[in-house]
Protein backbone atom coordinates (compact mmCIF):
# COMPACT_ATOMS: atom_id res chain seq x y z
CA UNK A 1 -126.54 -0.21 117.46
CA UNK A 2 -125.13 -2.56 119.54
CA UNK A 3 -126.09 -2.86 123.17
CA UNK A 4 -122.53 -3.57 124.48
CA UNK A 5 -120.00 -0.22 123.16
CA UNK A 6 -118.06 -1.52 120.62
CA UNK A 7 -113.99 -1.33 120.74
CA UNK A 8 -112.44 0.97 117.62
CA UNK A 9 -113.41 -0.19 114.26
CA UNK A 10 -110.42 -2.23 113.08
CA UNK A 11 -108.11 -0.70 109.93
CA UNK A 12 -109.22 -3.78 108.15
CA UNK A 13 -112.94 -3.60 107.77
CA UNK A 14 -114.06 -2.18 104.53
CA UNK A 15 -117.76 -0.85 104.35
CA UNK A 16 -120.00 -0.62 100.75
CA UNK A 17 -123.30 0.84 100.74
CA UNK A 18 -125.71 -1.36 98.82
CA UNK A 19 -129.26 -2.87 98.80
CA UNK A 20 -130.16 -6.22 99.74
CA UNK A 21 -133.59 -8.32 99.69
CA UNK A 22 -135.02 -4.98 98.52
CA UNK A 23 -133.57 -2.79 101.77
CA UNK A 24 -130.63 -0.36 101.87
CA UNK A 25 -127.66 -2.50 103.95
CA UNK A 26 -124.06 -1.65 104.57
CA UNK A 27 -121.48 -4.40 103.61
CA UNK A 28 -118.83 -5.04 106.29
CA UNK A 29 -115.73 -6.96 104.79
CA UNK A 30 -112.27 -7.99 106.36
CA UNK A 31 -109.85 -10.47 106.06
CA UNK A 32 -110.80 -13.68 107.65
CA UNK A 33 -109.89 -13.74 111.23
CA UNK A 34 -111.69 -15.47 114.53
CA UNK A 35 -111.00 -12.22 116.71
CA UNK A 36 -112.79 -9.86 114.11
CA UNK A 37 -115.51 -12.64 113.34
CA UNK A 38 -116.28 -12.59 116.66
CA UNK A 39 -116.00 -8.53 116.90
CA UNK A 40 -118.37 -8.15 114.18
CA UNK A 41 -120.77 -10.96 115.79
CA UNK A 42 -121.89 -8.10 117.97
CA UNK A 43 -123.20 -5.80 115.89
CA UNK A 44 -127.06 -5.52 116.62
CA UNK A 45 -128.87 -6.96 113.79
CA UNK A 46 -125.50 -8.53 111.91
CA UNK A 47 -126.13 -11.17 109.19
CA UNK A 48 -124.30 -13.30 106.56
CA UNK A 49 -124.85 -12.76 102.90
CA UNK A 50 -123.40 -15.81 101.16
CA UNK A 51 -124.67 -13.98 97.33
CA UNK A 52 -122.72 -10.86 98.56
CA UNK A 53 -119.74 -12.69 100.76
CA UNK A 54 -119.85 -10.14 103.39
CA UNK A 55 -121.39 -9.42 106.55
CA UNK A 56 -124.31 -6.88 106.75
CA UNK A 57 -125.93 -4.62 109.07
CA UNK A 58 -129.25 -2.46 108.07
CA UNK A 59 -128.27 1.13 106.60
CA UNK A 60 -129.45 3.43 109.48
CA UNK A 61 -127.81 6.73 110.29
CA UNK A 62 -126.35 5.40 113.68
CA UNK A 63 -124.44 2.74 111.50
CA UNK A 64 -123.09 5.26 109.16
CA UNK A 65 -122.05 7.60 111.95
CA UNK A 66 -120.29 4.70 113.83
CA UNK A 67 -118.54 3.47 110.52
CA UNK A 68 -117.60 6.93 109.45
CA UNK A 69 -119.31 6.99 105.90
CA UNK A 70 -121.39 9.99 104.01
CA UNK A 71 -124.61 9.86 104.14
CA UNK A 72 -125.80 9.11 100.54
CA UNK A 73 -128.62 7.77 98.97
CA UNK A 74 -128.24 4.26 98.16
CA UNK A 75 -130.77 1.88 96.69
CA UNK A 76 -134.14 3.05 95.58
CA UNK A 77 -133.63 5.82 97.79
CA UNK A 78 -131.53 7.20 94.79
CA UNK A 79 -134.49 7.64 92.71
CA UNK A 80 -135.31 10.34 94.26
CA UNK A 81 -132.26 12.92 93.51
CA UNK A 82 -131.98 12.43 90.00
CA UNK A 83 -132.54 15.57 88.18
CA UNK A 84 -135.42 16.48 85.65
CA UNK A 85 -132.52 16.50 82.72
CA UNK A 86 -131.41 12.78 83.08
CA UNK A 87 -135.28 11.38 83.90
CA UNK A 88 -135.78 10.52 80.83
CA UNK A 89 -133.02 8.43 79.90
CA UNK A 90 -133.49 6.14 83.19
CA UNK A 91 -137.28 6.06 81.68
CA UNK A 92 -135.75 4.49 78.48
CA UNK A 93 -133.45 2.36 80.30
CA UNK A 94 -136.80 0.78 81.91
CA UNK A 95 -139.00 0.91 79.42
CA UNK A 96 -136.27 -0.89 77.04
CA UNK A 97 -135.37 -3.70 80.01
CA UNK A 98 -138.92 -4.54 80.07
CA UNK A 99 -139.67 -4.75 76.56
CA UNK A 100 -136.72 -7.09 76.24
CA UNK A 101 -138.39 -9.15 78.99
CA UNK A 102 -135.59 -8.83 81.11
CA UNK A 103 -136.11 -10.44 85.01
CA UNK A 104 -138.11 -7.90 87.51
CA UNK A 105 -134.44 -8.61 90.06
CA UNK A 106 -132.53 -7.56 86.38
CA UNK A 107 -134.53 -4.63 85.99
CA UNK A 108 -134.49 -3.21 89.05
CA UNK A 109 -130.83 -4.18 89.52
CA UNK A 110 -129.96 -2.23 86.14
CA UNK A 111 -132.46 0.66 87.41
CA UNK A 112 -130.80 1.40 90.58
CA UNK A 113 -127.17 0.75 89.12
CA UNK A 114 -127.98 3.23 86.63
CA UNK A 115 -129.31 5.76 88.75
CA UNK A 116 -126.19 5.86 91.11
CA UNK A 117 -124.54 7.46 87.71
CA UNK A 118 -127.89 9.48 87.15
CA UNK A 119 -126.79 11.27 90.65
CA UNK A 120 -123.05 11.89 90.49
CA UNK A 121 -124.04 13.58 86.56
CA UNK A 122 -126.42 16.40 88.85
CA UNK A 123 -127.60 18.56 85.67
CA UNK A 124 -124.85 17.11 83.18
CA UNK A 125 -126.59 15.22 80.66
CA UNK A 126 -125.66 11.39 80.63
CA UNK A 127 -126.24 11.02 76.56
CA UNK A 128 -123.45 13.69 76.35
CA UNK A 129 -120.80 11.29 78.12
CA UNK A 130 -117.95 10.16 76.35
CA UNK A 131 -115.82 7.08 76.67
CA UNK A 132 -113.34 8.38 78.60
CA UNK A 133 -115.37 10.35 81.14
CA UNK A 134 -116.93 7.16 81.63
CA UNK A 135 -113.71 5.03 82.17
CA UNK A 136 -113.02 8.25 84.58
CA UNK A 137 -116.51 7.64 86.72
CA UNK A 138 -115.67 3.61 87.41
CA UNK A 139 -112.34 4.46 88.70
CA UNK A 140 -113.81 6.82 90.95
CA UNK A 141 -116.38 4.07 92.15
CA UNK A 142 -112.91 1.61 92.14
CA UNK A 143 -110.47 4.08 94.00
CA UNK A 144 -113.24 6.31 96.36
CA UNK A 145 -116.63 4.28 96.73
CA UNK A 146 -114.17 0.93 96.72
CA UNK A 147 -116.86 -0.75 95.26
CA UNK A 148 -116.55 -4.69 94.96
CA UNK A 149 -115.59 -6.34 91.99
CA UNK A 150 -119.12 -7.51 91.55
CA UNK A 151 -120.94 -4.37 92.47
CA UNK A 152 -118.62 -2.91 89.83
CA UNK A 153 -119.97 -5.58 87.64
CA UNK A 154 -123.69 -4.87 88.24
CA UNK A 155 -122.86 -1.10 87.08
CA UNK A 156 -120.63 -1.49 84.37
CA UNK A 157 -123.42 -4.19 83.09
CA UNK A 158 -126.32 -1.57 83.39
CA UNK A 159 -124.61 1.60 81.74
CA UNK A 160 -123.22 -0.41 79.00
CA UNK A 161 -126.61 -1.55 78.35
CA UNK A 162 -127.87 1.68 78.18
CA UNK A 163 -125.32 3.04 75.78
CA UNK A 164 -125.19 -0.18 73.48
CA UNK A 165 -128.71 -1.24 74.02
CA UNK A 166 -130.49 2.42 74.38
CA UNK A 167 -128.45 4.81 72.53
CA UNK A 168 -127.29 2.02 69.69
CA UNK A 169 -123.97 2.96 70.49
CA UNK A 170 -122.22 0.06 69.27
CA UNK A 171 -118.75 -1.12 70.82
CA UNK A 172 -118.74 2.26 73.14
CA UNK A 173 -117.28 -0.12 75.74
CA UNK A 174 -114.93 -1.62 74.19
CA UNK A 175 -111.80 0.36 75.52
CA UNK A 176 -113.41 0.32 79.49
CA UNK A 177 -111.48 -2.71 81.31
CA UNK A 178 -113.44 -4.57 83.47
CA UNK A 179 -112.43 -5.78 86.73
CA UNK A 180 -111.20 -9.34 87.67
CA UNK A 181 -113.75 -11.14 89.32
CA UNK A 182 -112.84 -13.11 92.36
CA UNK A 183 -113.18 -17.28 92.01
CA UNK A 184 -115.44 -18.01 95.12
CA UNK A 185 -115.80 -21.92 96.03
CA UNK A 186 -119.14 -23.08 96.98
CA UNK A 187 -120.10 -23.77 100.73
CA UNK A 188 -120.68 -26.95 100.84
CA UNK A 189 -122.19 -29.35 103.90
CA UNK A 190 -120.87 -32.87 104.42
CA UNK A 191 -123.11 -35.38 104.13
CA UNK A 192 -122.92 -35.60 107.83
CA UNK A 193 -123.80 -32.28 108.32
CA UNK A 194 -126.60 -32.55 106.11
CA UNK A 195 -128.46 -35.95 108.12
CA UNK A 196 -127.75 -33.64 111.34
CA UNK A 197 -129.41 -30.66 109.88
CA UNK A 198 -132.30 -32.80 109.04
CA UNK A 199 -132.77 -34.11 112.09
CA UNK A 200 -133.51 -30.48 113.59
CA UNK A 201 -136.59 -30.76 111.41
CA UNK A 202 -139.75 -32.31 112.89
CA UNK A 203 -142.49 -29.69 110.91
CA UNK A 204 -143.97 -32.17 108.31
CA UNK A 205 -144.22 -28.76 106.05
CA UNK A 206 -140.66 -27.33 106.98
CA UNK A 207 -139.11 -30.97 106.56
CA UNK A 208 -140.70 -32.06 102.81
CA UNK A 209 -139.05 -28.52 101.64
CA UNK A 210 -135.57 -28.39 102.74
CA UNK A 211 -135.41 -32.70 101.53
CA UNK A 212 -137.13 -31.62 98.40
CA UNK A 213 -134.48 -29.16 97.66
CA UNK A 214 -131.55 -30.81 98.82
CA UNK A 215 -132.92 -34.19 97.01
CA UNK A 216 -133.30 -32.55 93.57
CA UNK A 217 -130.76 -29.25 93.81
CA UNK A 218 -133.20 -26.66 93.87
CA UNK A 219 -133.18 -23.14 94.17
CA UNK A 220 -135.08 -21.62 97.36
CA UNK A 221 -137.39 -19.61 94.71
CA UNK A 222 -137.79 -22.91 92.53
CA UNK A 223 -139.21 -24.94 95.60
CA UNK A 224 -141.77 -22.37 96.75
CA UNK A 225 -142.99 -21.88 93.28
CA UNK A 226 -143.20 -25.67 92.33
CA UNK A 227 -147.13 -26.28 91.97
CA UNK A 228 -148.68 -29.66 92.34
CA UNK A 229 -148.87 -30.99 88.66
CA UNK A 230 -145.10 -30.32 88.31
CA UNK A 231 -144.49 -33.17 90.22
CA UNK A 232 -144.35 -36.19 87.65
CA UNK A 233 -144.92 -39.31 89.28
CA UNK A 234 -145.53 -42.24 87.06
CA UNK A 235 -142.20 -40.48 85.06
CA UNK A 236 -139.94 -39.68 88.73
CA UNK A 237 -139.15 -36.23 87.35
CA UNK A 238 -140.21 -32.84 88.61
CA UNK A 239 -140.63 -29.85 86.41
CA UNK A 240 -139.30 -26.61 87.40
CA UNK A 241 -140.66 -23.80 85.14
CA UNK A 242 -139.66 -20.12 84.41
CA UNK A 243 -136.31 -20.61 87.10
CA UNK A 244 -133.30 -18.59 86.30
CA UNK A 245 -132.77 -17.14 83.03
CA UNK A 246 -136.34 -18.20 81.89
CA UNK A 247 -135.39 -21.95 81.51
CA UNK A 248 -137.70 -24.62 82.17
CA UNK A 249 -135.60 -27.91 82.87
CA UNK A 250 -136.79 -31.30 84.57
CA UNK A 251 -134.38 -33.02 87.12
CA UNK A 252 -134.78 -36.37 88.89
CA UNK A 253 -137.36 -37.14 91.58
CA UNK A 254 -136.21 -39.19 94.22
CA UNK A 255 -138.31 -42.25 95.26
CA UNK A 256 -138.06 -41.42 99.12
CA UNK A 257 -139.00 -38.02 98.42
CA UNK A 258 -142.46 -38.93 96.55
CA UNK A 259 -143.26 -41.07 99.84
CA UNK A 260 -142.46 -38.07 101.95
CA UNK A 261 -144.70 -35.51 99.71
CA UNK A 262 -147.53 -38.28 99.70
CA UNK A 263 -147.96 -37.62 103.45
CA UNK A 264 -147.42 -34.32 103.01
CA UNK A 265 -150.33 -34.13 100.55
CA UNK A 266 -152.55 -36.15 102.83
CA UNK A 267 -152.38 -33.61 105.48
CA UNK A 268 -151.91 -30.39 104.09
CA UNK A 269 -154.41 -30.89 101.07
CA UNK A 270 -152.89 -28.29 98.84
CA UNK A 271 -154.79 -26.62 95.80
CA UNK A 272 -152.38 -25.35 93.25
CA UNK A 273 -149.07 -24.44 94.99
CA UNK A 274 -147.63 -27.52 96.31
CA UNK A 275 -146.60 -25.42 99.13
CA UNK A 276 -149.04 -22.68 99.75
CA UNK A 277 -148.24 -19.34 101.89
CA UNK A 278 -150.25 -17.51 104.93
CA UNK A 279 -152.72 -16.36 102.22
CA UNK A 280 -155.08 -18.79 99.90
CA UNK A 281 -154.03 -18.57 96.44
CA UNK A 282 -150.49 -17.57 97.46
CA UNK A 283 -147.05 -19.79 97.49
CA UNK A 284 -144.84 -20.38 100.53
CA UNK A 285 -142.41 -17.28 100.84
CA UNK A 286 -138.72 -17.58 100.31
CA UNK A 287 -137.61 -15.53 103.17
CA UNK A 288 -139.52 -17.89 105.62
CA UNK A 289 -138.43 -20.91 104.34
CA UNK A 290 -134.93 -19.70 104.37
CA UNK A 291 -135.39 -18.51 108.04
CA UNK A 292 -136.46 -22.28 108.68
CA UNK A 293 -133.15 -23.31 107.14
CA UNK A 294 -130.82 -21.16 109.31
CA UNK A 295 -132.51 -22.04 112.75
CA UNK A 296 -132.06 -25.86 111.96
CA UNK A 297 -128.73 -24.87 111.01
CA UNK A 298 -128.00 -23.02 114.58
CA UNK A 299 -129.83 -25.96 116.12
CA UNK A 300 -127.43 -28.34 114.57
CA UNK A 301 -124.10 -26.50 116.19
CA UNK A 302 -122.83 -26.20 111.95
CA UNK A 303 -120.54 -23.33 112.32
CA UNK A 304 -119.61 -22.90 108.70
CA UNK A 305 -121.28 -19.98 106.92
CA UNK A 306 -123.64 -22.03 104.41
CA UNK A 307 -127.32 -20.66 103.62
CA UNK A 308 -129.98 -22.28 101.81
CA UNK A 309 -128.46 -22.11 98.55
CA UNK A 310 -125.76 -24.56 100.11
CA UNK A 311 -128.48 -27.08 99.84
CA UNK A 312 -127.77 -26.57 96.14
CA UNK A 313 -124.24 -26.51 95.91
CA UNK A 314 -124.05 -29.93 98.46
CA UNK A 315 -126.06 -31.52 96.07
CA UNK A 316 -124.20 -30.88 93.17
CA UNK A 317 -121.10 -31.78 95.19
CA UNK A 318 -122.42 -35.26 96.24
CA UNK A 319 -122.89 -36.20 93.09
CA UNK A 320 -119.99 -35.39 91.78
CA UNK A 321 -118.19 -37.46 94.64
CA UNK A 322 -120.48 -40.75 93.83
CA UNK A 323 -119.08 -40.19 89.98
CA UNK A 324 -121.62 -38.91 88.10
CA UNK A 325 -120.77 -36.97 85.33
CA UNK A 326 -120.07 -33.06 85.57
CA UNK A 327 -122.48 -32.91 81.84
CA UNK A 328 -125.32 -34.35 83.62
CA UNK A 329 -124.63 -32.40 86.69
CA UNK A 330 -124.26 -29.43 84.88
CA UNK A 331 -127.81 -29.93 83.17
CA UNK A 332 -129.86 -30.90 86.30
CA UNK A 333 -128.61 -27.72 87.99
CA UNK A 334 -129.88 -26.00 84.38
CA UNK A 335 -126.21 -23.68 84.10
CA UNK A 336 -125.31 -22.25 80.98
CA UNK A 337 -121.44 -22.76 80.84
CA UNK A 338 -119.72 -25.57 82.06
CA UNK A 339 -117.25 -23.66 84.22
CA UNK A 340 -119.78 -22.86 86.47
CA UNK A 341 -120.19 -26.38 87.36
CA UNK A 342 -116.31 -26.90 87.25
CA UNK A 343 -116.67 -25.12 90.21
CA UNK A 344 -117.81 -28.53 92.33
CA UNK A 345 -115.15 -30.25 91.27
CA UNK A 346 -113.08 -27.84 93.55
CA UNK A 347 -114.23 -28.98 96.31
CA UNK A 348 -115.20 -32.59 95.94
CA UNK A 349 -113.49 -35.18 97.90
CA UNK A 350 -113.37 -37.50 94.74
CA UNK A 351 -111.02 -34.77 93.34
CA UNK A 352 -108.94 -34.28 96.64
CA UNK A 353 -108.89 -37.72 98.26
CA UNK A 354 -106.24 -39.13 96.39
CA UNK A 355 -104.28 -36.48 96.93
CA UNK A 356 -101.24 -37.37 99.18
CA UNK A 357 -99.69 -34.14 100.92
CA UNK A 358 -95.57 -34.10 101.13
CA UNK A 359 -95.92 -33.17 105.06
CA UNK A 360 -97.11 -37.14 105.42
CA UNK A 361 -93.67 -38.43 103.83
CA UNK A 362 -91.60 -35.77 106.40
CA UNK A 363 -89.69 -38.65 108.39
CA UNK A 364 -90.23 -36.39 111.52
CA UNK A 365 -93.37 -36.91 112.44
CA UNK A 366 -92.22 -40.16 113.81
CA UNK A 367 -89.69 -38.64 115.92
CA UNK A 368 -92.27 -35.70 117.37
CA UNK A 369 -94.35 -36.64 119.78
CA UNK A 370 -96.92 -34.07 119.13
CA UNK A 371 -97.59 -35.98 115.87
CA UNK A 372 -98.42 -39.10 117.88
């Protein structure tokens, strides 16, 4: 809790209990404003979540006393109160996840989803549900959990794939709306902010990582699992294998970047990861190497709330704004559908800068001298 008493939790703030990097975490969301930013700032133990878009605080009971919420098992913690009846059908839910090959994040983010249904049922069988009684449980997570829209996603995803996938119960869904998902822009550095956020970085280790990924768009899990023969020199490419969704794709390597992971090399001599761990045998961990990321973020005074994955999203960004084409950048970033790439276009100066706003052709600004 925090060490300076807190004034009354504002009307605004809206709480969810969820899981996050594998620990239970309570969701804090408002409206923006500076005065509750800065309220919420002094929570002990406060962080950012750009894949959630919310502020989050560990799930202890001090928390849930001071934010007025029930004390419920969220998470894996959930596992534990299903009953005997319905532990077989989150069994089959697993079992049939893994035999699809479905991602260990998918599974376990079906598993728990799943389960939070498992544990409203009690001793009510979940084959037995109908339809209706379903459409009847998500507005109860809508109306009294106030789950968010993706949240509400996430669980709508995993008991529809236990009733379609599981059961065979074809088209079971089909009269269950689902809710309208938010359109979130990307976070995206200027190119300014990037050069200052490198210069933070003087660790030959910490420094070849963050370029690599900025210089090639990568994923924080796709640099720390690159090994050393998936960089292709005498081609300039580097192979990412197995990233998201199981796709394998190659994007460009940059010229300044193979002189940069040439020293690296000398130095560091690695085996098989190009950028082993603490432990032989073992790659660099993800939660370090974003933790590098945020403190040369804080060094460099950036006040916007970006995270390693903003790496990413500049890239894709840039690119855009130097005119290359949103096909291309689509398949070096390996997405599926277009429209996620559409998104970059959102926020690209090459799509804004020739954009002229009316408050320029007010003839009062020459008259105010405010203006001048």
């Amino acid at each position: 809790m925090p060490n300076n008493p807190l004034p009354p939790i504002p009307q605004e703030w809206q709480f969810e209990l969820a899981e996050h990097h594998d620990k239970p975490v309570i969701l804090i969301r408002f409206p923006f404003n500076s005065q509750q930013q800065a309220l919420v700032r002094r929570l002990t133990g406060v962080k950012w979540s750009n894949t959630k878009k919310a502020w989050y605080v560990l799930d202890t009971p001090a928390y849930r006393e001071r934010f007025g919420l029930k004390t419920e098992p969220v998470g894996k913690e959930v596992l534990l109160h299903i009953h005997a009846i319905n532990q077989p059908a989150l069994l089959r839910l697993i079992e049939t996840l893994e035999l699809k090959a479905y991602s260990p994040s998918t599974i376990r983010t079906y598993r728990n989803e799943f389960a939070q249904l498992l544990y409203v049922l009690k001793n009510n069988p979940v084959d037995g549900l109908t339809s209706e009684r379903l459409r009847d449980y998500f507005l109860y997570c809508t109306n009294t959990l106030k789950l968010s829209e993706n949240t509400l996603h996430s669980r709508i995803n995993a008991i529809k794939f236990y009733f379609e996938q599981v059961l065979k119960r074809e088209r079971f869904f089909v009269e269950i709306p689902r809710p309208k998902k938010k359109i979130i822009l990307p976070n995206v550095l200027a190119i300014s902010q990037v050069e200052k956020l490198f210069t933070q970085l003087e660790n030959l280790k910490h420094k070849t990582m963050i370029y690599l990924a900025y210089s090639a768009g990568l994923r924080v899990s796709e640099v720390v699992n690159l090994r050393i023969k998936d960089i292709h020199s005498a081609r300039m490419v580097i192979n990412i294998r197995g990233a998201k969704g199981k796709k394998d794709r190659s994007v460009a390597l940059s010229e300044g970047i193979l002189e940069l992971l040439r020293k690296y090399y000398v130095v560091y001599q690695p085996k098989d990861w190009l950028f082993e761990g603490q432990y032989n045998g073992e790659p660099y961990s993800t939660r370090s190497l974003q933790s590098i990321f945020h403190r040369a973020k804080d060094a460099a005074k950036i006040i916007q709330n970006v995270t390693f994955h903003s790496l990413r999203h500049s890239y894709a960004t840039h690119l855009h704004e130097a005119g290359t084409d949103i096909k291309l950048i689509q398949e070096l970033l390996g997405h599926n559908d277009i429209k996620t790439t559409l998104r970059y276009t959102h926020v690209s100066k090459r799509t804004l800068e020739n954009i002229k706003s009316p408050f320029d052709s007010l003839k009062l600004k020459k008259n105010d001298s405010s203006l001048r």
